[in-house]
Protein backbone atom coordinates (compact mmCIF):
# COMPACT_ATOMS: atom_id res chain seq x y z
CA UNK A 1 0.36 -18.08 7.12
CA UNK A 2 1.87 -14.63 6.02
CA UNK A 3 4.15 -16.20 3.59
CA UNK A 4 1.27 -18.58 2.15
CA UNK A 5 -0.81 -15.35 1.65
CA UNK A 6 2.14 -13.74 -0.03
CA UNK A 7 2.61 -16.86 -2.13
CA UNK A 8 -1.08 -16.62 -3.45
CA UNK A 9 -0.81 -13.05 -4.21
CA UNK A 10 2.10 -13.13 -6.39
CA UNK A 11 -0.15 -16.32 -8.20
CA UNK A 12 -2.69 -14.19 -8.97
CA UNK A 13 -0.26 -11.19 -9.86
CA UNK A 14 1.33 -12.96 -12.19
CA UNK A 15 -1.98 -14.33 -13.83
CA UNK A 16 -2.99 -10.55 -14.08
CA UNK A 17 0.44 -8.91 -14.95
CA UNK A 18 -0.32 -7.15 -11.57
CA UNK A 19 2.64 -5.27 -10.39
CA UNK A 20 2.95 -3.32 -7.25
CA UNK A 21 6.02 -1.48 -5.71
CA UNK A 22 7.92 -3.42 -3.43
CA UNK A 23 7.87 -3.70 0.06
CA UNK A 24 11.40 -2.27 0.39
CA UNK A 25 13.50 -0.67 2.44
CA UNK A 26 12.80 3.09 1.89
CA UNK A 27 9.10 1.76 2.16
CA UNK A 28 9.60 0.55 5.45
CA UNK A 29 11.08 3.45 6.86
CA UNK A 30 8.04 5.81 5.43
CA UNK A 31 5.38 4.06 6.99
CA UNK A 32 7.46 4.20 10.14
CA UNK A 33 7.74 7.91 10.28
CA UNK A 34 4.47 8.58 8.39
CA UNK A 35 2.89 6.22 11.09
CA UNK A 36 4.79 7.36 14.10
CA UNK A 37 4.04 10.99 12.96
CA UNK A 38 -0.13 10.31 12.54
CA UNK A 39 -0.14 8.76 15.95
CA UNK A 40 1.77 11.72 17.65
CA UNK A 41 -0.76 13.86 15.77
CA UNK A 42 -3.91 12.43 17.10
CA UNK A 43 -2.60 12.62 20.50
CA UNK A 44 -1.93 16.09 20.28
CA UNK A 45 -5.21 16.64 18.82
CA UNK A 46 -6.32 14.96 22.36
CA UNK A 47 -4.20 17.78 23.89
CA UNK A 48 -5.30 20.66 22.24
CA UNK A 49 -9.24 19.22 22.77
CA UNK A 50 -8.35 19.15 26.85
CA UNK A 51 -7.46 22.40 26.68
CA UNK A 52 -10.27 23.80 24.65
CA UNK A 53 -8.33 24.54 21.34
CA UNK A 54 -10.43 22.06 19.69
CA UNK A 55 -14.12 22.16 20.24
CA UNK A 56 -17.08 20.15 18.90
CA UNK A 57 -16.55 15.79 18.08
CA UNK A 58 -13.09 14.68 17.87
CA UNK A 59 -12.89 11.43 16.27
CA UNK A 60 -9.09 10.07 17.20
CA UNK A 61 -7.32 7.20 14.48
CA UNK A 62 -5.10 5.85 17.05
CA UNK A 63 -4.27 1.79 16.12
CA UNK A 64 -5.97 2.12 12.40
CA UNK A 65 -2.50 3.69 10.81
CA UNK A 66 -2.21 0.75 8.84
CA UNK A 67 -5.33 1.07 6.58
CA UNK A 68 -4.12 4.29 4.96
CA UNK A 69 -0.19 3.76 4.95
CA UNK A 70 -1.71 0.07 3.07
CA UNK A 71 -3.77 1.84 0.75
CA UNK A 72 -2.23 4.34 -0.44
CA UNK A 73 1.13 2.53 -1.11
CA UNK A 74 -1.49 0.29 -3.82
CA UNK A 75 -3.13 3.42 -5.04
CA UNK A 76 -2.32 5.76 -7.70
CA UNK A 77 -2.34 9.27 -6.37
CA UNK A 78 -1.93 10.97 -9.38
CA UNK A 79 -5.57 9.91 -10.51
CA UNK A 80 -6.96 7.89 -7.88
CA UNK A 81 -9.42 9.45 -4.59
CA UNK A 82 -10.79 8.60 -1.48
CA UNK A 83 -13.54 9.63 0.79
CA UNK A 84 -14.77 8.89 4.31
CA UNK A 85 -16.45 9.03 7.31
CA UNK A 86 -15.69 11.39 10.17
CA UNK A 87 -12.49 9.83 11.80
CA UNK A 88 -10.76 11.46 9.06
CA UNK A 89 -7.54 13.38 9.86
CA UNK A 90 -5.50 10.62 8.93
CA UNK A 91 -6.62 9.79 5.69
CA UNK A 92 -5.73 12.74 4.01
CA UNK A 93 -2.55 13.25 5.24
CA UNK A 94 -1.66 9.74 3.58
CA UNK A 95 -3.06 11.11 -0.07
CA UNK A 96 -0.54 14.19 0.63
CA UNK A 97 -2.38 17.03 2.10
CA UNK A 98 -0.45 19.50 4.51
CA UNK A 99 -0.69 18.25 8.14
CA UNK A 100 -0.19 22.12 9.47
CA UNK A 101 -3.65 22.88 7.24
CA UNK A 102 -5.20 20.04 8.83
CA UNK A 103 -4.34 20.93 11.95
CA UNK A 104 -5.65 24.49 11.29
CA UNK A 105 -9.06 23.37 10.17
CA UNK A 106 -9.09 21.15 13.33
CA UNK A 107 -8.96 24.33 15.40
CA UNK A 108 -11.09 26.58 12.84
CA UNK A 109 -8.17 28.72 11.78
CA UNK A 110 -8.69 30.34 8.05
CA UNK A 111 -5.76 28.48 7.33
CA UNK A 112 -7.64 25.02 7.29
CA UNK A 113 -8.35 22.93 4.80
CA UNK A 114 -12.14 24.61 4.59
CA UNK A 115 -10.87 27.66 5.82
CA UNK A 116 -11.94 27.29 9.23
CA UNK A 117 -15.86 26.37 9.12
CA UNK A 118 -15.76 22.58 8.64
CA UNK A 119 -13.62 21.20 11.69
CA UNK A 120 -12.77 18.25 12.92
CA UNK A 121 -15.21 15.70 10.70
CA UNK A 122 -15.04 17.90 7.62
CA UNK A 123 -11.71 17.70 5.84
CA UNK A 124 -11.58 18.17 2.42
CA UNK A 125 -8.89 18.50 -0.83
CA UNK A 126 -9.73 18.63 -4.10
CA UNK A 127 -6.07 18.94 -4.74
CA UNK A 128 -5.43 15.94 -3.29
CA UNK A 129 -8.88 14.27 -4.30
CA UNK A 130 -9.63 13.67 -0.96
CA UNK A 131 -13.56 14.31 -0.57
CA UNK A 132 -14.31 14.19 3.09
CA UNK A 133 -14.85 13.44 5.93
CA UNK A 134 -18.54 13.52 6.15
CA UNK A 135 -20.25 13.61 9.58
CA UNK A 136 -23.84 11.64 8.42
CA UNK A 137 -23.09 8.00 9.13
CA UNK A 138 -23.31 6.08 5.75
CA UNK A 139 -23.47 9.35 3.49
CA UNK A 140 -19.98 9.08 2.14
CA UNK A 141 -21.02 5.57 0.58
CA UNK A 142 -22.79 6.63 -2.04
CA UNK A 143 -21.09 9.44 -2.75
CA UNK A 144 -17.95 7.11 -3.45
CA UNK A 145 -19.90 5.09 -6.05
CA UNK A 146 -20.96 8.71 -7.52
CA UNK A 147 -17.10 9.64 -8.19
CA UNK A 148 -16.20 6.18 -9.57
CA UNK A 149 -19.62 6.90 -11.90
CA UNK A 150 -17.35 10.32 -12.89
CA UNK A 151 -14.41 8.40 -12.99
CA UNK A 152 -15.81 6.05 -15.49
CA UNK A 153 -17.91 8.32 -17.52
CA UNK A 154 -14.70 10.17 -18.88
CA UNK A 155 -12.45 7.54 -18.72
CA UNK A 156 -10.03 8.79 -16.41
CA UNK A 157 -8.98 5.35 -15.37
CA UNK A 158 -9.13 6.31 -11.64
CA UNK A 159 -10.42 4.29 -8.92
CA UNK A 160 -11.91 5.43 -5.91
CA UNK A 161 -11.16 4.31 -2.52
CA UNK A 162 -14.75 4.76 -0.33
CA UNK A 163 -13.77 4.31 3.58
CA UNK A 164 -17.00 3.44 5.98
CA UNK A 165 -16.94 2.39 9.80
CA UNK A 166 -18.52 -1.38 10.80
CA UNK A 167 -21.47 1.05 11.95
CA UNK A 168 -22.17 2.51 8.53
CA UNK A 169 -22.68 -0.55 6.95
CA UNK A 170 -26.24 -0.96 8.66
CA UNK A 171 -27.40 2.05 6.42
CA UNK A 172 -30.20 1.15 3.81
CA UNK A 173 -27.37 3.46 1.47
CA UNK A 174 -24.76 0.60 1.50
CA UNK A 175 -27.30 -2.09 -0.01
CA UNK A 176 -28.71 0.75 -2.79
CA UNK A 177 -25.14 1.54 -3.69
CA UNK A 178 -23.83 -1.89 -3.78
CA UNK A 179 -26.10 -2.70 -6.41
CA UNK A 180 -25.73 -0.14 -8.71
CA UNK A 181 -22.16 -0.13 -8.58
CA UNK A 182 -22.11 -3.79 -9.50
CA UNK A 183 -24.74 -3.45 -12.23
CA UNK A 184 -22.90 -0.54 -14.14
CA UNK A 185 -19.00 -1.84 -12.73
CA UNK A 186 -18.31 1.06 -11.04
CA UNK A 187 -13.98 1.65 -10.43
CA UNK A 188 -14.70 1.89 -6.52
CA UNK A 189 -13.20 -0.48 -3.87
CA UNK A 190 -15.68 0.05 -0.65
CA UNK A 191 -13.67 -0.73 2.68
CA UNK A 192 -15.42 -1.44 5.86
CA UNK A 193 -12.78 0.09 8.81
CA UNK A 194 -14.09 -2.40 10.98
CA UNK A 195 -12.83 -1.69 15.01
CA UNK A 196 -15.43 -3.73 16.46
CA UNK A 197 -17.59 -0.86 17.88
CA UNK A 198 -19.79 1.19 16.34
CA UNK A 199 -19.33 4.02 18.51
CA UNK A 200 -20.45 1.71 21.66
CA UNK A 201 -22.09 -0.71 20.26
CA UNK A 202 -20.00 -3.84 19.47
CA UNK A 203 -20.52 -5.75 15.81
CA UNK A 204 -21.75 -8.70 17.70
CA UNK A 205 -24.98 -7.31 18.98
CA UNK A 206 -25.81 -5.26 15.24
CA UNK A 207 -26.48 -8.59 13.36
CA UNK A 208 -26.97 -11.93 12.94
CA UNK A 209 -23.64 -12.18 11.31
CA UNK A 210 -19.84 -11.15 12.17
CA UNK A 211 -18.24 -11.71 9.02
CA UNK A 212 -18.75 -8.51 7.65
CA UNK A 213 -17.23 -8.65 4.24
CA UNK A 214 -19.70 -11.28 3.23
CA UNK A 215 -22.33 -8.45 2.33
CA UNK A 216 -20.81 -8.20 -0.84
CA UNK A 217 -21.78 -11.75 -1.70
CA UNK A 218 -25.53 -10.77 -1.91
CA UNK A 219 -24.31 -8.97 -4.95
CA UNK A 220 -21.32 -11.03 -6.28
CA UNK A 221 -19.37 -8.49 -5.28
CA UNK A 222 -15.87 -9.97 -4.69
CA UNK A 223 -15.46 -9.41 -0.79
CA UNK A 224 -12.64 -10.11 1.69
CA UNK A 225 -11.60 -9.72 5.13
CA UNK A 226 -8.02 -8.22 5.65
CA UNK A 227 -5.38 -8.56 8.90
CA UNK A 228 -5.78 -4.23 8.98
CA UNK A 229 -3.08 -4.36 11.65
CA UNK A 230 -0.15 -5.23 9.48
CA UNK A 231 0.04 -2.33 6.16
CA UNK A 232 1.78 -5.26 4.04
CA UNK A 233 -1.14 -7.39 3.89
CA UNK A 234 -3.50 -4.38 3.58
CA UNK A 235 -1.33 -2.90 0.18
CA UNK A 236 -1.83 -6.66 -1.10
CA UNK A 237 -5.21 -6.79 -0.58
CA UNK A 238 -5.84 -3.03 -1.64
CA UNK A 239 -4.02 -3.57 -4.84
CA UNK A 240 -5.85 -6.51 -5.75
CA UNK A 241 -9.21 -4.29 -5.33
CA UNK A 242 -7.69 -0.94 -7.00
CA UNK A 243 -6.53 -2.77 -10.24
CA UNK A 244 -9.97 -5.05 -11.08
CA UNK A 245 -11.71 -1.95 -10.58
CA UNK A 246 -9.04 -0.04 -13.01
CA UNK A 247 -9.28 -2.98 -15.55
CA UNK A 248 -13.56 -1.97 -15.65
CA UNK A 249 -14.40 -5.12 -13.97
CA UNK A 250 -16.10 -3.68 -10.85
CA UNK A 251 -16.08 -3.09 -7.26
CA UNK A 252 -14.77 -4.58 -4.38
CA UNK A 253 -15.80 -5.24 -0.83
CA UNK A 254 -12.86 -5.53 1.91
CA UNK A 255 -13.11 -5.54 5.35
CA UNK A 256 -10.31 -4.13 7.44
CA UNK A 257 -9.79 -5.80 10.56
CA UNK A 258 -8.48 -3.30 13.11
CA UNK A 259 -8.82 -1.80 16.33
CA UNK A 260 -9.08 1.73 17.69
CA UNK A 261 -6.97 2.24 21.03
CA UNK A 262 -9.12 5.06 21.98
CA UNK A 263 -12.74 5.55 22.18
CA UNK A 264 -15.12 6.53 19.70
CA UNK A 265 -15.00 10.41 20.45
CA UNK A 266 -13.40 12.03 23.24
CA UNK A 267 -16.73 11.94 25.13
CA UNK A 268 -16.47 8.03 24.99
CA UNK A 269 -16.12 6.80 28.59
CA UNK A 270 -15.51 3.58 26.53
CA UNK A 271 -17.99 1.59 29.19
CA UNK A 272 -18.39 -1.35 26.37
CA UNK A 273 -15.09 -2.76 26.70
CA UNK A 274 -12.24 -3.93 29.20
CA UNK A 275 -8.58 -2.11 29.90
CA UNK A 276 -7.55 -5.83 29.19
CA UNK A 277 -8.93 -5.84 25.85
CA UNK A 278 -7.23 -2.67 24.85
CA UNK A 279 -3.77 -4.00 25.84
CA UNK A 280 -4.30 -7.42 24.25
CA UNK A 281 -4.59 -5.56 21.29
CA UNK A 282 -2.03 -3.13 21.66
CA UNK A 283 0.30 -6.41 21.20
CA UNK A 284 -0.74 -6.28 17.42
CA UNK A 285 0.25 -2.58 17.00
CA UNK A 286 0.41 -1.78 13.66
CA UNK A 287 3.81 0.53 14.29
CA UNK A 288 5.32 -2.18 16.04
CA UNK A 289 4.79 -4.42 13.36
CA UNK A 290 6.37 -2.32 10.87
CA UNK A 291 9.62 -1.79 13.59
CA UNK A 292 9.97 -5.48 14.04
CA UNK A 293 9.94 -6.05 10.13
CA UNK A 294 12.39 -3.12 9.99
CA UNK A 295 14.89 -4.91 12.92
CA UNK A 296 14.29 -8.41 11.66
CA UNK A 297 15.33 -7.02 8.07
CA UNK A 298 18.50 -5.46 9.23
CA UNK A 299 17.03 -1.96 7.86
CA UNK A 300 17.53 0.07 10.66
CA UNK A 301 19.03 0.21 14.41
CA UNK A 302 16.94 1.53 17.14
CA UNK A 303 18.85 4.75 17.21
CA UNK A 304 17.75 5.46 13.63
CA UNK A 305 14.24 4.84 14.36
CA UNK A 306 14.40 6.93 17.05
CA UNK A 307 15.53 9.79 15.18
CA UNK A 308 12.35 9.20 12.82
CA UNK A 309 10.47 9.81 15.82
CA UNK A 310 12.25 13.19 17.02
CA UNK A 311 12.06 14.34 13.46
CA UNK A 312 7.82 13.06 13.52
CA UNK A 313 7.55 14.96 17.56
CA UNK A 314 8.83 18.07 15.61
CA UNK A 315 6.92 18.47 12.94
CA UNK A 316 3.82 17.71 14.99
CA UNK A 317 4.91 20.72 17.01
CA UNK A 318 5.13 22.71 13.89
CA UNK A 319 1.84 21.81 13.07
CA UNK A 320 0.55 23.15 16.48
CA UNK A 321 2.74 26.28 15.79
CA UNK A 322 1.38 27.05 12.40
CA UNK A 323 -2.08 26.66 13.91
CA UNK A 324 -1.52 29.06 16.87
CA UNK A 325 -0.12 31.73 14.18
CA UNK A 326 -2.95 31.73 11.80
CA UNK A 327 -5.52 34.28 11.84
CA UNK A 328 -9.51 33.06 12.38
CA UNK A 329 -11.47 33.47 9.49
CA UNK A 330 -13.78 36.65 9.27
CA UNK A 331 -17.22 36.23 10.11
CA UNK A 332 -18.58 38.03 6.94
CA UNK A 333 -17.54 34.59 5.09
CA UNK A 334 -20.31 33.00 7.12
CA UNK A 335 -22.52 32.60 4.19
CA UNK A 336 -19.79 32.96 1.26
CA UNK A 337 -19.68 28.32 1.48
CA UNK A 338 -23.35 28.06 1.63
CA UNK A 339 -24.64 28.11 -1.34
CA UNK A 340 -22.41 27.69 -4.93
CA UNK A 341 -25.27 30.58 -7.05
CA UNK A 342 -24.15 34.28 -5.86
CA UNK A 343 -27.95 35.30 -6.07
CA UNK A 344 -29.52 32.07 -4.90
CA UNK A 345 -33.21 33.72 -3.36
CA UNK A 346 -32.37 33.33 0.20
CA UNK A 347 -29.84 35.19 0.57
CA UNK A 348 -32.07 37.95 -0.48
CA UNK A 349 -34.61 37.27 1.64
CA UNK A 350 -32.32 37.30 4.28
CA UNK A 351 -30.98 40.73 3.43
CA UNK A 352 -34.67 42.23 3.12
CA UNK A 353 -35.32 40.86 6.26
């Protein structure tokens, strides 16, 4: 089935003059240590919550590492952006932002990526065109179609990637957004992350309907559901998407197939679903995917994979040390990312008061 999917990809390719890096070697071994690394990460991040380091929600990405190491092998990250919900550490690492800031902003260090004061659900890069992490179920969707609208408007022939959880696409926002980024061919691909739960609640009991990606039909939106476990088939797919929209002819709707191995936050006693379940889909782990390609390739031996994981157990270390060393930020920048005018009235009011 893999290989007929393949075959009908490099059809349409070829109809298109589509090209997309190759699933090499060198490409192999990235995901593996970029992968191995994110999931080390996040269960660190578990760590450092347990022992109060981090505080407030703490959305972990374990068994989804295949939606970003897929995407942004198709993307363009000189030009191209993304933008999500609040399971977000992940995401930006893959578009190139420093892991060690990342970790600082998890534990409110001046360091972070927002200098401390937005945490955990509220990573952000304009370097890296990365615009969040947002914490308002559904808010990032329109938002997405906004920077495509940008995108377009001065022809910067970027495309922008707009993440949303299977909960998120029960928001009124989705439908309003859909159509106006049809109607005016917005250079947006909108991808449902779809793990089967929204927080607790399982995709079977939040409509009449299962097959997610066919929202997109209501508005001829070309829509498609994706095996998110496996990062080749997810770059195939995600290409497809990123170069229609580049080309002016619209947005996409695809729906990731994955699975998160833990719960939805680490207040989730995860009551919805079996200890069964989670190992029968641990058997479709998207790292152990990309090892077996790697062995059944002849890329690697298990002693050089290995060593990708020492050198990913390091640096994850390193991100924990760069954390502990950096300063908290002052309290008298409480105010100074509130509002963007210096004089705005309320501050004054506040100081008169």
């Amino acid at each position: 089935m893999h290989t007929i999917k393949k075959y009908f990809f490099l059809i349409f390719a070829t109809y298109f003059e589509i090209t997309m890096k190759e699933f090499s070697k060198e490409v192999y071994l990235k995901w593996y240590e970029e992968m191995t690394m994110w999931r080390r990460f996040e269960d660190k991040c578990r760590s450092l919550y347990l022992k109060q380091k981090i505080r407030g929600f703490l959305h972990l990405y374990n068994g989804q590492e295949a939606i970003p190491a897929g995407f942004t092998h198709a993307m363009d990250l000189s030009k191209d952006s993304m933008i999500t919900a609040y399971r977000c550490h992940i995401h930006p690492m893959a578009m190139g932002v420093d892991p060690k800031r990342i970790m600082a902003e998890l534990c409110g260090k001046a360091t972070g990526t927002s200098q401390g004061m937005g945490g955990s659900m509220h990573i952000f890069s304009k370097e890296h065109r990365f615009y969040g992490g947002h914490g308002i179920v559904g808010g990032q969707i329109p938002l997405g179609a906004g920077i495509a609208f940008g995108d377009k408007y001065f022809d910067r022939k970027a495309v922008n990637i707009c993440f949303m959880g299977d909960g998120a696409v029960r928001q009124g926002a989705l439908h309003e957004t859909f159509n106006m980024a049809m109607n005016w061919k917005l250079p947006v691909v909108f991808v449902c992350e779809n793990n089967g739960y929204a927080m607790g609640t399982s995709v079977k009991r939040t409509a009449n309907h299962e097959d997610i990606y066919k929202l997109g039909l209501g508005y001829e939106m070309p829509c498609l559901p994706v095996d998110a476990m496996d990062p080749e088939k997810v770059a195939e797919a995600a290409y497809e998407a990123i170069e229609r929209a580049r080309r002016g002819d619209g947005p996409t709707f695809i729906e990731a197939r994955t699975y998160r191995y833990r719960g939805h936050s680490m207040s989730d006693a995860e009551p919805y679903r079996s200890k069964d379940e989670v190992a029968q889909y641990k058997l479709e782990d998207p790292i152990e995917i990309v090892k077996q390609r790697i062995f059944d390739n002849n890329w690697a031996t298990q002693e050089e994979l290995d060593a990708l994981e020492e050198k990913s157990r390091e640096f994850v270390e390193e991100c924990v040390e760069f954390m502990e060393n950096s300063p908290y930020p002052d309290a008298n920048l409480l105010y100074d990312y509130v509002y963007s005018t210096p004089d705005y009235p309320f501050i004054n009011k506040l100081e008169n008061n």
